[in-house]
N, C-alpha and C. Protein backbone atom coordinates (compact mmCIF):
# COMPACT_ATOMS: atom_id res chain seq x y z
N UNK A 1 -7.88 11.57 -7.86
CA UNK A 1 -6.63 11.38 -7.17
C UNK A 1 -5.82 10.30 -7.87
N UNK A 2 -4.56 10.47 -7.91
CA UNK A 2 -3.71 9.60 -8.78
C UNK A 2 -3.41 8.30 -7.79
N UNK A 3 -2.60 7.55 -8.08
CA UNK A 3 -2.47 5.99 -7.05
C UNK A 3 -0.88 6.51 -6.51
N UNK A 4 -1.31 5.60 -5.61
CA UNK A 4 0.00 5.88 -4.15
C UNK A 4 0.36 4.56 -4.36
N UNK A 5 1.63 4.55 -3.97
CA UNK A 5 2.80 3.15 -3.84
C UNK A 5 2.91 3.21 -2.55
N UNK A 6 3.19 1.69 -1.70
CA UNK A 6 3.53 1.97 -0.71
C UNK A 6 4.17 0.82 -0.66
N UNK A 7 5.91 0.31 -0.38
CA UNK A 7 6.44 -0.21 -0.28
C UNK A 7 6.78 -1.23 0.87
N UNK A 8 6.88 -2.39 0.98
CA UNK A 8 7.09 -3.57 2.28
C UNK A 8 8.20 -4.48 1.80
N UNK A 9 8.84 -4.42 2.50
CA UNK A 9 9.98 -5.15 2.76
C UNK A 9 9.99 -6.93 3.09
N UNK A 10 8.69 -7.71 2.44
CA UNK A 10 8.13 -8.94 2.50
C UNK A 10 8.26 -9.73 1.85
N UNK A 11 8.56 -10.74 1.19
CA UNK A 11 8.46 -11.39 -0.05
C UNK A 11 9.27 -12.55 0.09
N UNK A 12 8.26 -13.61 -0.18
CA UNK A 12 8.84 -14.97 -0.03
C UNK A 12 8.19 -15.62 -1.17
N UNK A 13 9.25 -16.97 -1.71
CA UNK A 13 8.65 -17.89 -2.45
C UNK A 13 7.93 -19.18 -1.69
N UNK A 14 7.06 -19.34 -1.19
CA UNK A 14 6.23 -20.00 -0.73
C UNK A 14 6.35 -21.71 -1.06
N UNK A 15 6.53 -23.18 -0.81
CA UNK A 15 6.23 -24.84 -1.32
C UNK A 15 5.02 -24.81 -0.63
N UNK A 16 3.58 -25.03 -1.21
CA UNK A 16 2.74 -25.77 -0.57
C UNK A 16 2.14 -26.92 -1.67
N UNK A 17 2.06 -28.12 -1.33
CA UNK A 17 1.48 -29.11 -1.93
C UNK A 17 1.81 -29.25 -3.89
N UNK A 18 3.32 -29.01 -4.01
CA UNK A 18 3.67 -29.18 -4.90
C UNK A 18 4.02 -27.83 -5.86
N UNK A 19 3.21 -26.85 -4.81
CA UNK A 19 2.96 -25.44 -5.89
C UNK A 19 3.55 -24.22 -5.49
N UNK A 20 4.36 -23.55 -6.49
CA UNK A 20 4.97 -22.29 -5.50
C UNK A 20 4.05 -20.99 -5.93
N UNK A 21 4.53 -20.30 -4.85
CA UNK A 21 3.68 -18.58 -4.70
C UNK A 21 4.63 -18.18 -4.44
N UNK A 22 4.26 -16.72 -4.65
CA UNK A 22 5.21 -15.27 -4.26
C UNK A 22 4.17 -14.63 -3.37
N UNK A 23 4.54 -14.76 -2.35
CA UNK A 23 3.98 -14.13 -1.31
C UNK A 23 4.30 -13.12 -0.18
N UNK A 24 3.53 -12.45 0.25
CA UNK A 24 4.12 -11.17 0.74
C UNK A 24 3.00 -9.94 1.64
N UNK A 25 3.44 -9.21 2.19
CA UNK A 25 2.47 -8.39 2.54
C UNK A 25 2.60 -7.11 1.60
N UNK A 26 1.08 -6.67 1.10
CA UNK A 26 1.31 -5.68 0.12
C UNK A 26 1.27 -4.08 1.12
N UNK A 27 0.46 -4.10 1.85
CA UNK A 27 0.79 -2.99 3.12
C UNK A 27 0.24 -3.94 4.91
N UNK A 28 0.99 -3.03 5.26
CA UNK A 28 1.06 -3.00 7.00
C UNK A 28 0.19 -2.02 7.48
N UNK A 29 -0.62 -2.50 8.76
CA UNK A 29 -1.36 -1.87 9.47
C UNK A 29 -0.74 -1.41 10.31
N UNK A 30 -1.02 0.25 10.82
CA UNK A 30 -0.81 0.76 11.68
C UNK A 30 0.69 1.23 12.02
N UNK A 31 1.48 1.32 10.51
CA UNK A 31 2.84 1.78 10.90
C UNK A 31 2.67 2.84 9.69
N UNK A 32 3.35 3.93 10.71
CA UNK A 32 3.81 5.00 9.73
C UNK A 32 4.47 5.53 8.49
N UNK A 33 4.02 6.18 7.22
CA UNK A 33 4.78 6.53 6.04
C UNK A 33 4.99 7.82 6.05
N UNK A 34 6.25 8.15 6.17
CA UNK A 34 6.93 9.48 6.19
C UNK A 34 6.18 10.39 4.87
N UNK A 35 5.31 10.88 4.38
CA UNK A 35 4.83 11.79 3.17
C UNK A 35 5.70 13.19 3.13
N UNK A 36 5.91 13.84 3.90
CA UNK A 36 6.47 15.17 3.76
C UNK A 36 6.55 16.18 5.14
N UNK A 37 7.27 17.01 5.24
CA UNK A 37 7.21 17.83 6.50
C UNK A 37 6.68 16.55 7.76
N UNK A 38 5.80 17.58 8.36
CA UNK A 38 5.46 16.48 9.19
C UNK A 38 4.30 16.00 9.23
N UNK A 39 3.81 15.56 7.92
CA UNK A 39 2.78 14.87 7.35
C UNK A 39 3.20 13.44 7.51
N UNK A 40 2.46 12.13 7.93
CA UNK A 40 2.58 10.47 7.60
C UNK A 40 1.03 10.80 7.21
N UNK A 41 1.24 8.90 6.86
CA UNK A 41 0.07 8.15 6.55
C UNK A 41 0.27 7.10 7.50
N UNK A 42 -0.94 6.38 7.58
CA UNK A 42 -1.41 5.11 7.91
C UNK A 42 -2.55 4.73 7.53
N UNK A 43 -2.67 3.00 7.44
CA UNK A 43 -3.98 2.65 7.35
C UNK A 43 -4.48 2.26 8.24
N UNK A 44 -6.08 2.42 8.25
CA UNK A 44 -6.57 1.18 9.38
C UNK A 44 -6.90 0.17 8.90
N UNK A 45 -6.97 -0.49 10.44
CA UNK A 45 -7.62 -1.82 10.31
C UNK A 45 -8.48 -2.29 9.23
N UNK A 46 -9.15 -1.23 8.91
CA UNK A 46 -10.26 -1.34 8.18
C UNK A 46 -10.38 -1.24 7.01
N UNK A 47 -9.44 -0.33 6.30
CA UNK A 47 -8.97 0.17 4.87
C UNK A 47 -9.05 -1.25 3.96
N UNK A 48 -9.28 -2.13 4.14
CA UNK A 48 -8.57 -3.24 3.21
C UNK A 48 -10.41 -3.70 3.58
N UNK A 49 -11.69 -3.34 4.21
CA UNK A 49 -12.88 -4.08 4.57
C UNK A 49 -13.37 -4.84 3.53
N UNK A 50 -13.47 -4.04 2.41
CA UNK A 50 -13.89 -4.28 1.01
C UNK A 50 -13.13 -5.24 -0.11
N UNK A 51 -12.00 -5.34 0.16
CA UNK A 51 -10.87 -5.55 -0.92
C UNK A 51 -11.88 -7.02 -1.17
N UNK A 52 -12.68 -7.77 -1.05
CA UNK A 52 -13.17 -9.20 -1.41
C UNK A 52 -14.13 -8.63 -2.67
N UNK A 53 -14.54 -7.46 -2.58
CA UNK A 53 -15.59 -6.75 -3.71
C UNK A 53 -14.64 -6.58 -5.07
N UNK A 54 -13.34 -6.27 -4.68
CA UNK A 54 -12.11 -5.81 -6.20
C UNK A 54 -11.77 -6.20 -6.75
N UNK A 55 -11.37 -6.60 -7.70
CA UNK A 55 -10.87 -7.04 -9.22
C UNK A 55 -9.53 -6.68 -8.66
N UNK A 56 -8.47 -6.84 -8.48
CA UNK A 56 -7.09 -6.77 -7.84
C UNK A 56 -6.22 -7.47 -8.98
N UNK A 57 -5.15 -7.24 -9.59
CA UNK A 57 -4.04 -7.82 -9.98
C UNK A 57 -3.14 -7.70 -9.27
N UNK A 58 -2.08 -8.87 -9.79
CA UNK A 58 -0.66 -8.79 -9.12
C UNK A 58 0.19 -8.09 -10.44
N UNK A 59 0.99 -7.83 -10.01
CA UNK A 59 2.00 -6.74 -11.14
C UNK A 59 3.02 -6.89 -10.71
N UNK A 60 4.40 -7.21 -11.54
CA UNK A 60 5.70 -6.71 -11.08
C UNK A 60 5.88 -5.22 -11.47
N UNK A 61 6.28 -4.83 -9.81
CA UNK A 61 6.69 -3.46 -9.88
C UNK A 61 5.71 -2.25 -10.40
N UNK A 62 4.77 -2.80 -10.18
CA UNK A 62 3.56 -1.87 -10.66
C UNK A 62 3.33 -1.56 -12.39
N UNK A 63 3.74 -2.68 -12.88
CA UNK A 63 4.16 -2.24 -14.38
C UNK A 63 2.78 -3.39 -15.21
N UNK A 64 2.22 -3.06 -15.81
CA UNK A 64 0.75 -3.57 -15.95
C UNK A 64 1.09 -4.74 -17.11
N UNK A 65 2.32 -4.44 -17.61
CA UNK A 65 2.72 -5.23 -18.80
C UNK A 65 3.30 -6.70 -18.24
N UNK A 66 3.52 -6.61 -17.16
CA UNK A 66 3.96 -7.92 -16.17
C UNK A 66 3.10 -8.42 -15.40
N UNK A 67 1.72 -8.58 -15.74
CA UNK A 67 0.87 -9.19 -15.12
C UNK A 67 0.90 -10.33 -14.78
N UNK A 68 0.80 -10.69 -13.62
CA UNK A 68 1.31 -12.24 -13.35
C UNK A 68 0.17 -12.76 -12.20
N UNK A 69 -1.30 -12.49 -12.68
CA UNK A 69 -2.35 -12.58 -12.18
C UNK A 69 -3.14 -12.09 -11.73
N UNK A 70 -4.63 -12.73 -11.27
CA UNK A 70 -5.55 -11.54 -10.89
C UNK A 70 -6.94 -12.48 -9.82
N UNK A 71 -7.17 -11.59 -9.04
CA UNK A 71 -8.43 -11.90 -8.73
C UNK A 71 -9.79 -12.71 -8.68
N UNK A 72 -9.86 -11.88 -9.97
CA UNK A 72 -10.57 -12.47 -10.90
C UNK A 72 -10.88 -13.70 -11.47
N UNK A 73 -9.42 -14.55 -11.70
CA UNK A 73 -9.06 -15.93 -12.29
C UNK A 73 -9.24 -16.36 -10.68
N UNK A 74 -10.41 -17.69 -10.21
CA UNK A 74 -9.69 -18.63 -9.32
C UNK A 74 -8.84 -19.07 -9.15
N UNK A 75 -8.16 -18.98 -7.99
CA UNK A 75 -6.50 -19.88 -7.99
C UNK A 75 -5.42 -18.97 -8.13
N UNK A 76 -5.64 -17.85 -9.04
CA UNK A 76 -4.64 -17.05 -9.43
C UNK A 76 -3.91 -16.46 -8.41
N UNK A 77 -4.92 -15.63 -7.77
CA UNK A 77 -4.18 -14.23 -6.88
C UNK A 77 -5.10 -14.37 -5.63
N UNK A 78 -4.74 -14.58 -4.33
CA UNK A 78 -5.32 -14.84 -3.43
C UNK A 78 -5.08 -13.49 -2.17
N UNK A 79 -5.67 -12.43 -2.29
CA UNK A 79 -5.76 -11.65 -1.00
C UNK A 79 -6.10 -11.97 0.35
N UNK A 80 -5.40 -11.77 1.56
CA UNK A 80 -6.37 -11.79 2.83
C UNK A 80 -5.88 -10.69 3.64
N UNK A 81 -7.25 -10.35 4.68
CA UNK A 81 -6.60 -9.44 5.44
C UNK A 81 -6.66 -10.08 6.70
N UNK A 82 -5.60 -10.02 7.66
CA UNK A 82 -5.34 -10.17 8.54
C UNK A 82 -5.05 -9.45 9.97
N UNK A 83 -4.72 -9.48 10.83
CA UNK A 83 -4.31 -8.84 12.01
C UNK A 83 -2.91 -7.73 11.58
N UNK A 84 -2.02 -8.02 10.82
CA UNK A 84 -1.02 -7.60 10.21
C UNK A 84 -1.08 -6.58 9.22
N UNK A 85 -2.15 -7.32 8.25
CA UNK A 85 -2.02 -6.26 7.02
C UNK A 85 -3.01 -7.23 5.91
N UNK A 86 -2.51 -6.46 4.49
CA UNK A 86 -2.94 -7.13 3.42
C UNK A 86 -1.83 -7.69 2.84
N UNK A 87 -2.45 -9.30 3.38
CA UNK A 87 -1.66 -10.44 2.70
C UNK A 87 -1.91 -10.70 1.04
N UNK A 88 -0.72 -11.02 0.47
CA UNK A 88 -1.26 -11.58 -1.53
C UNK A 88 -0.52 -13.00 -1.19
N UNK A 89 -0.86 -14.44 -2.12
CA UNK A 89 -0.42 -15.12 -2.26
C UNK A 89 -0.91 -15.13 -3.50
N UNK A 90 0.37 -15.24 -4.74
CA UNK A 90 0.46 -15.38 -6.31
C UNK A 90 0.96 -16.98 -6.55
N UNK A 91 -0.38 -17.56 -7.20
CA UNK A 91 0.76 -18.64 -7.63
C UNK A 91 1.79 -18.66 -8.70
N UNK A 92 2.43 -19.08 -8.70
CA UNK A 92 3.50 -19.43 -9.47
C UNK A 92 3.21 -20.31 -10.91
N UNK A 93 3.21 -19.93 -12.00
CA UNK A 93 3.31 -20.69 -13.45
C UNK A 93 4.27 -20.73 -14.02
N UNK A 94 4.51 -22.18 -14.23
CA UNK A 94 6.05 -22.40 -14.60
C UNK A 94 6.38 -21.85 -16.44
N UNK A 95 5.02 -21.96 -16.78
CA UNK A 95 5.16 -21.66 -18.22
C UNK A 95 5.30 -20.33 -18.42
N UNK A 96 4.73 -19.43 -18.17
CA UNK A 96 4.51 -17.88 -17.89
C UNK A 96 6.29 -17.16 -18.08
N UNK A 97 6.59 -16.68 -19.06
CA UNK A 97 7.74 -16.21 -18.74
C UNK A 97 8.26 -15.00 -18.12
N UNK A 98 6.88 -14.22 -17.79
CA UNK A 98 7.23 -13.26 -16.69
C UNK A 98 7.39 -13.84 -15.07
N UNK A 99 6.61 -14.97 -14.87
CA UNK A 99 6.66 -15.93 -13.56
C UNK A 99 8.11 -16.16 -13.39
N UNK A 100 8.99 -16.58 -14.75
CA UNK A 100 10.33 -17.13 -14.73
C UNK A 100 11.05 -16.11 -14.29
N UNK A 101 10.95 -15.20 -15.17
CA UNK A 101 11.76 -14.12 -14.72
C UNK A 101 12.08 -13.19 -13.09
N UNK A 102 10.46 -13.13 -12.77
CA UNK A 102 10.14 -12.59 -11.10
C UNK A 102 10.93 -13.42 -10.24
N UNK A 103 10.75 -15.29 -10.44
CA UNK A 103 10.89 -15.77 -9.57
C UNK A 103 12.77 -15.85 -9.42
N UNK A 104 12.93 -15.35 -10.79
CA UNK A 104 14.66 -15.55 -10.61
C UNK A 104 14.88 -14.32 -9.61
N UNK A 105 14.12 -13.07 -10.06
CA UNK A 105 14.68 -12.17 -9.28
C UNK A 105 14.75 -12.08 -8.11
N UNK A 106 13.39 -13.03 -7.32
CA UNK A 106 13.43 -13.25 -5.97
C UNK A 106 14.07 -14.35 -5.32
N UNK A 107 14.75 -15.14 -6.38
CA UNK A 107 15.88 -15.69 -5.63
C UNK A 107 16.98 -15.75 -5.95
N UNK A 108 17.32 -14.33 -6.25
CA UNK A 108 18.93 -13.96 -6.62
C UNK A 108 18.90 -12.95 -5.39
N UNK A 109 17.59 -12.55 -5.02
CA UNK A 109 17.82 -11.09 -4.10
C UNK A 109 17.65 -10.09 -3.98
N UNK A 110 17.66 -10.16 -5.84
CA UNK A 110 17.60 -8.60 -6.33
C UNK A 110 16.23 -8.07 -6.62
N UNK A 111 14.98 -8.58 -5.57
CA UNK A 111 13.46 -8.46 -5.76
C UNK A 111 13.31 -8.50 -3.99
N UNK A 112 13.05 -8.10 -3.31
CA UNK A 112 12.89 -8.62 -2.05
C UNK A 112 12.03 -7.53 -1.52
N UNK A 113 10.81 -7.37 -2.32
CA UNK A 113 9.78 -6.21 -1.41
C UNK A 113 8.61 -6.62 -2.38
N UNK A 114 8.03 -6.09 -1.29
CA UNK A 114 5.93 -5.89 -2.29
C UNK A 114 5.42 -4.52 -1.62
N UNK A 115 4.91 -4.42 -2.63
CA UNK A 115 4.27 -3.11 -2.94
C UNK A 115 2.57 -3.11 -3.30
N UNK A 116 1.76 -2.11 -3.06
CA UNK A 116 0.33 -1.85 -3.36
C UNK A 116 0.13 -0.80 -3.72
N UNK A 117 -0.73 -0.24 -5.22
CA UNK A 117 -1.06 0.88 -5.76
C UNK A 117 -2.42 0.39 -5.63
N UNK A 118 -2.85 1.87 -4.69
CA UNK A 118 -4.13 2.36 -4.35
C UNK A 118 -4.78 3.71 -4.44
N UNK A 119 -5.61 3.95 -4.23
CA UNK A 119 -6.53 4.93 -4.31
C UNK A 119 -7.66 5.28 -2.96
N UNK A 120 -6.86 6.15 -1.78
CA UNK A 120 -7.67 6.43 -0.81
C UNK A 120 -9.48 6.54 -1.35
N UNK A 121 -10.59 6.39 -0.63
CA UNK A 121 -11.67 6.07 -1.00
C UNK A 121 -11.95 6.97 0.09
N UNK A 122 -11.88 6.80 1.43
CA UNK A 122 -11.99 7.30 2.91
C UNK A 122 -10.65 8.07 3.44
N UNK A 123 -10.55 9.01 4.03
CA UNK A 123 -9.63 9.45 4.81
C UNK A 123 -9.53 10.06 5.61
N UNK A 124 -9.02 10.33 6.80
CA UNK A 124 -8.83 11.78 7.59
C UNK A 124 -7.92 11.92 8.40
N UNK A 125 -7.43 13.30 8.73
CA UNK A 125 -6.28 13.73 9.32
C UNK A 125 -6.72 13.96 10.76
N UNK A 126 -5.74 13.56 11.35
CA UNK A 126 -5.40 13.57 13.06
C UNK A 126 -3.84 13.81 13.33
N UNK A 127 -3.87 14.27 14.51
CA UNK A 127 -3.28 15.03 15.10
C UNK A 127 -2.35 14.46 16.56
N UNK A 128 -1.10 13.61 16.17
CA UNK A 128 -0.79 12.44 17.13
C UNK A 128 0.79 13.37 17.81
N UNK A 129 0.30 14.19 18.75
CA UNK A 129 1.96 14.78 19.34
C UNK A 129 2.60 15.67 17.98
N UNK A 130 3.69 15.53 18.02
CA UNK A 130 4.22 16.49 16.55
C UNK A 130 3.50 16.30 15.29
N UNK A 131 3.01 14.80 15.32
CA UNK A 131 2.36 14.47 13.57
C UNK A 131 0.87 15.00 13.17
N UNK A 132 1.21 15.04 12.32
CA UNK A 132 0.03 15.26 11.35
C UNK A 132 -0.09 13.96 10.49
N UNK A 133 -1.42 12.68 10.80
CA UNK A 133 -1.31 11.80 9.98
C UNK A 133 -2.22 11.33 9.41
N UNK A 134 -2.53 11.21 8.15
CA UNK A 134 -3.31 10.90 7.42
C UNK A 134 -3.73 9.55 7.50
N UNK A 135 -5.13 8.89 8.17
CA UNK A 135 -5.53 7.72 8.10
C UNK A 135 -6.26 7.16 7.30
N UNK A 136 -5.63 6.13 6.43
CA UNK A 136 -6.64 5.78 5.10
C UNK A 136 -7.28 4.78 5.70
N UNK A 137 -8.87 5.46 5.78
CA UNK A 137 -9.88 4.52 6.13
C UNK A 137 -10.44 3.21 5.57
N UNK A 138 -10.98 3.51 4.28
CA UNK A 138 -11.00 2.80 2.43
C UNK A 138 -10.36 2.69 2.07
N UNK A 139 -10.35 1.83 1.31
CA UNK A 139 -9.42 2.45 -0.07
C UNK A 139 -9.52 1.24 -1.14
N UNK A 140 -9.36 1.84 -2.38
CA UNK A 140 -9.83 0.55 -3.74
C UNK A 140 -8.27 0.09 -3.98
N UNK A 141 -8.27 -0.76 -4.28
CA UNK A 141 -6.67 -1.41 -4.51
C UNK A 141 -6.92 -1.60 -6.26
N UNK A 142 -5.71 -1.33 -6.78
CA UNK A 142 -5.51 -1.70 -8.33
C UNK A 142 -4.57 -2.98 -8.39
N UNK A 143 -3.45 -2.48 -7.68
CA UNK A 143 -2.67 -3.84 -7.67
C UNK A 143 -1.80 -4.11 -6.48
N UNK A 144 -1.25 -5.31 -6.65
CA UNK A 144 0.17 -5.85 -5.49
C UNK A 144 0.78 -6.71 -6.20
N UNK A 145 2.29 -6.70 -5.45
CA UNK A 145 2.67 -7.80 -6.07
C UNK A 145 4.45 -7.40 -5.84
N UNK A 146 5.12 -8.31 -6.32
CA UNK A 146 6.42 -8.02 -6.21
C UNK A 146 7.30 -6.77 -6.76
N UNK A 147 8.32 -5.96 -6.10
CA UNK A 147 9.05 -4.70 -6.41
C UNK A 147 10.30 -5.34 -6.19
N UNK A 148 11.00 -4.76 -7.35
CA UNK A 148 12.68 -5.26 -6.81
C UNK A 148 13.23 -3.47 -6.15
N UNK A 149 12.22 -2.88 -5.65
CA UNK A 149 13.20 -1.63 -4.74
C UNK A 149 13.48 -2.02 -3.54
N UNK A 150 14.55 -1.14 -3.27
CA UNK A 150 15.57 -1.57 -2.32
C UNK A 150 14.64 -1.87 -0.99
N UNK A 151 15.41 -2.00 -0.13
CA UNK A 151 14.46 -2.98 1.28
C UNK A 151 13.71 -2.09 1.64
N UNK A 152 12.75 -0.98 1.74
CA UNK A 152 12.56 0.19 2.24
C UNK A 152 11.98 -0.63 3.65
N UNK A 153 12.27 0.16 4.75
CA UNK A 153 11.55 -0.40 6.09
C UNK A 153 10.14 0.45 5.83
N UNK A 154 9.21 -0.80 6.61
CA UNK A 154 7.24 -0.53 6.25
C UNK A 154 7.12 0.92 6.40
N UNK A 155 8.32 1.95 6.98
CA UNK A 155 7.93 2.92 7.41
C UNK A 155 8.74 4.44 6.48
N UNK A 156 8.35 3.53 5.15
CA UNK A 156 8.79 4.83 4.12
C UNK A 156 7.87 3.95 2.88
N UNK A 157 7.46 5.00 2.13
CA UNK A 157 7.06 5.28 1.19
C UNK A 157 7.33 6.29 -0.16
N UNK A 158 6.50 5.78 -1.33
CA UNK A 158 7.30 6.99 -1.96
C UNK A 158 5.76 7.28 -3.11
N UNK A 159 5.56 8.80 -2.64
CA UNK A 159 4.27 9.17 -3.72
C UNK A 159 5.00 9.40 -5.05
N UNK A 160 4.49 8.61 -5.91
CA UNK A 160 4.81 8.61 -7.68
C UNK A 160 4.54 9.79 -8.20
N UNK A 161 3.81 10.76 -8.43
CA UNK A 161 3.29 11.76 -8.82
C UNK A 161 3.21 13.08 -8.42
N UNK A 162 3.55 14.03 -8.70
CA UNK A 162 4.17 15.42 -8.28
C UNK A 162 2.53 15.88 -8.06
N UNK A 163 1.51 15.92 -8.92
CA UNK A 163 -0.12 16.24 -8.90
C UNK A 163 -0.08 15.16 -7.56
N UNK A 164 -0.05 13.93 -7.45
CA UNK A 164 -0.81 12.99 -5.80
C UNK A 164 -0.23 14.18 -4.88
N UNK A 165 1.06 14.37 -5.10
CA UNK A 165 2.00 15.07 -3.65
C UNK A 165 1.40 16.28 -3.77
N UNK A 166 0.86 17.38 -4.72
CA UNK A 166 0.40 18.37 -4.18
C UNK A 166 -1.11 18.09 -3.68
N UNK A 167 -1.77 17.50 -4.12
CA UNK A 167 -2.98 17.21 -3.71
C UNK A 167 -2.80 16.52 -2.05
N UNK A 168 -2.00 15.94 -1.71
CA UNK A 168 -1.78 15.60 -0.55
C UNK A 168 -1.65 16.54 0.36
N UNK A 169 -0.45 17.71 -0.22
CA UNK A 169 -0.15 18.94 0.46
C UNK A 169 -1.14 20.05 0.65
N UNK A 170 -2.07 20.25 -0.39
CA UNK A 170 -3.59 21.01 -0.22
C UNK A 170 -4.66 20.46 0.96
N UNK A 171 -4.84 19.22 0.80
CA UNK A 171 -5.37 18.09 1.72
C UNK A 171 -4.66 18.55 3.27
N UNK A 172 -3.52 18.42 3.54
CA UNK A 172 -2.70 18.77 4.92
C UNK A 172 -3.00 19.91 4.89
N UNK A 173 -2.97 20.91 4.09
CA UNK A 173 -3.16 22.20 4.51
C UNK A 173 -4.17 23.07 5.15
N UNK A 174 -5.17 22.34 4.35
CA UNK A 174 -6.47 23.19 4.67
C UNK A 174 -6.95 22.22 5.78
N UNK A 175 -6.37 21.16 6.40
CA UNK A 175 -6.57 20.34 7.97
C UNK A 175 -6.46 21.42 8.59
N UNK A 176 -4.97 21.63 8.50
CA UNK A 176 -3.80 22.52 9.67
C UNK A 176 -4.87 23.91 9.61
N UNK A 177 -5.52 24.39 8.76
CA UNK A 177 -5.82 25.85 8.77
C UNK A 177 -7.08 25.66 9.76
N UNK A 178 -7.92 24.46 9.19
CA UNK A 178 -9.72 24.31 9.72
C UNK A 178 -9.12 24.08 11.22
N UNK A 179 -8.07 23.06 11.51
CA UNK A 179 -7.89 22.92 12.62
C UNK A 179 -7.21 23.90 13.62
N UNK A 180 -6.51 25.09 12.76
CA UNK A 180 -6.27 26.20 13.83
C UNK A 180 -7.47 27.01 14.06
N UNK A 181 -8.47 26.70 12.98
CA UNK A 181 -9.47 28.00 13.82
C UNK A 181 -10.52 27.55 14.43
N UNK A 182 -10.13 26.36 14.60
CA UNK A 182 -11.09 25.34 15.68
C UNK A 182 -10.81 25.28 16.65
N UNK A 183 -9.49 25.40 16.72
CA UNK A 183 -8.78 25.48 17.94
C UNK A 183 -8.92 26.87 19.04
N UNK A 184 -8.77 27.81 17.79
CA UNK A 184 -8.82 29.19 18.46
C UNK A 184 -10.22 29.60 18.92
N UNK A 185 -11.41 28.94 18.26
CA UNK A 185 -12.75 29.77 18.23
C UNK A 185 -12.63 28.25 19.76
N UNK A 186 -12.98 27.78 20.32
CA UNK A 186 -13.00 26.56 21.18
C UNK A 186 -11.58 27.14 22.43
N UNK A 187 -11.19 28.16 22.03
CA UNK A 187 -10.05 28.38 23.72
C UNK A 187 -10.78 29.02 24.44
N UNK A 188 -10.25 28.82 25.64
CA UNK A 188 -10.72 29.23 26.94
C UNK A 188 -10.85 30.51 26.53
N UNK A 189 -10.07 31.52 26.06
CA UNK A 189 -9.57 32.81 25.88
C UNK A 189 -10.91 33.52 24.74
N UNK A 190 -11.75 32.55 23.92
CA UNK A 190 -13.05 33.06 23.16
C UNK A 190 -14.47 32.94 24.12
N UNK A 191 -13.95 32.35 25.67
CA UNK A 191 -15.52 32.13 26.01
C UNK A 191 -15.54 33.41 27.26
C-alpha cells in the first residue's frame, strides 16, 4: 500500500527555555476524512499505540530532501500521543538552512498546517448511518512535520496516489459486497 497524507490545520512556533519548535498536530483523533463517494476515514485512539517503536522524521511538506529531523537523534523530533491526537514538537536549528527557511514560512503565513504520511498496518470498515468509514487501527508513520497547503479543516484529506485511491476503492468495495450478503443471508426473510 502506498502512504496517505492527511492534512491539520496546526502549527505553531513554540519559546520554551530559550529554544524554538515547530509544533503541531500531525493527525486528529476521531474526526472524519472525506476519501470518496461515501467512503471517510478515521483513526483511533489507538492507531498511534506503537509510534514510540518508529524511526519517524519530520519533513517539510513531505519532501525527504527537507529533513529537518528525526526520532532517532535525541532532542530532535519529539512525538506524543495524547487525548487529541499525534502531537510532533521539532526543534528549531538556527544553523540548518532548511530550519531558516520553514520557520520564515511559518511566520509569514504562508505554512500554517502539518501533515502525516502513513501506512495503515490495521484497519476496518464500519458502517455509521449513511457512511462507510474506514478506521485506521495501526498504523507505521514515515513522517510529520510542516505543509504550507492551504488551511484544510481536520476534516479533508487528500490521497497522493491514483494506485492508494484504487486500492482504497477495492478495499470499500468488497466491504459493501461481504456486507450485503451478510446482511441478506442474517434477514428475518432467510430464517
Amino acid at each position: 500500500m502506498n502512504m496517505r497524507h492527511i492534512y491539520v490545520p496546526e502549527l505553531e512556533i513554540r519559546e520554551r527555555n530559550g529554544e524554538s519548535y515547530f509544533t503541531g498536530y500531525a493527525a486528529v483523533f476521531d474526526e472524519e476524512v472525506h476519501l470518496f463517494a461515501d467512503a471517510y476515514e478515521r483513526f483511533d485512539k489507538q492507531a498511534f499505540s506503537c509510534i514510540q517503536d518508529q524511526v519517524v522524521e519530520c519533513w517539510y511538506d513531505h519532501k525527504s530532501d527537507m529533513k529537518l529531523g528525526t526520532t532517532a537523534v535525541q532532542g530532535s523530533l519529539t512525538l506524543t500521543v495524547d487525548e487529541k491526537g499525534l502531537f510532533y514538537q521539532q526543534r528549531f536549528n538556527p544553523q540548518d538552512a532548511d530550519h531558516v527557511y520553514v520557520r520564515s514560512k511559518i511566520s509569514s503565513g504562508l505554512c500554517g498546517g502539518s501533515s502525516l504520511g502513513f501506512r495503515p498496518t490495521k484497519q476496518k470498515w464500519i458502517k455509521e448511518g449513511d457512511k462507510d468509514i474506514n478506521i485506521i487501527e495501526r498504523c507505521w508513520v514515515r513522517d510529520v512535520g510542516p505543509t504550507p497547503k492551504p488551511a484544510y479543516q481536520t476534516t479533508s484529506a487528500q490521497v497522493r496516489s491514483e494506485s492508494d485511491l484504487s486500492e482504497m476503492k477495492r478495499s470499500w468495495e468488497t466491504w459493501r459486497r461481504l456486507s450485503a450478503i451478510y446482511l441478506k443471508a442474517n434477514s428475518p426473510e432467510s430464517f
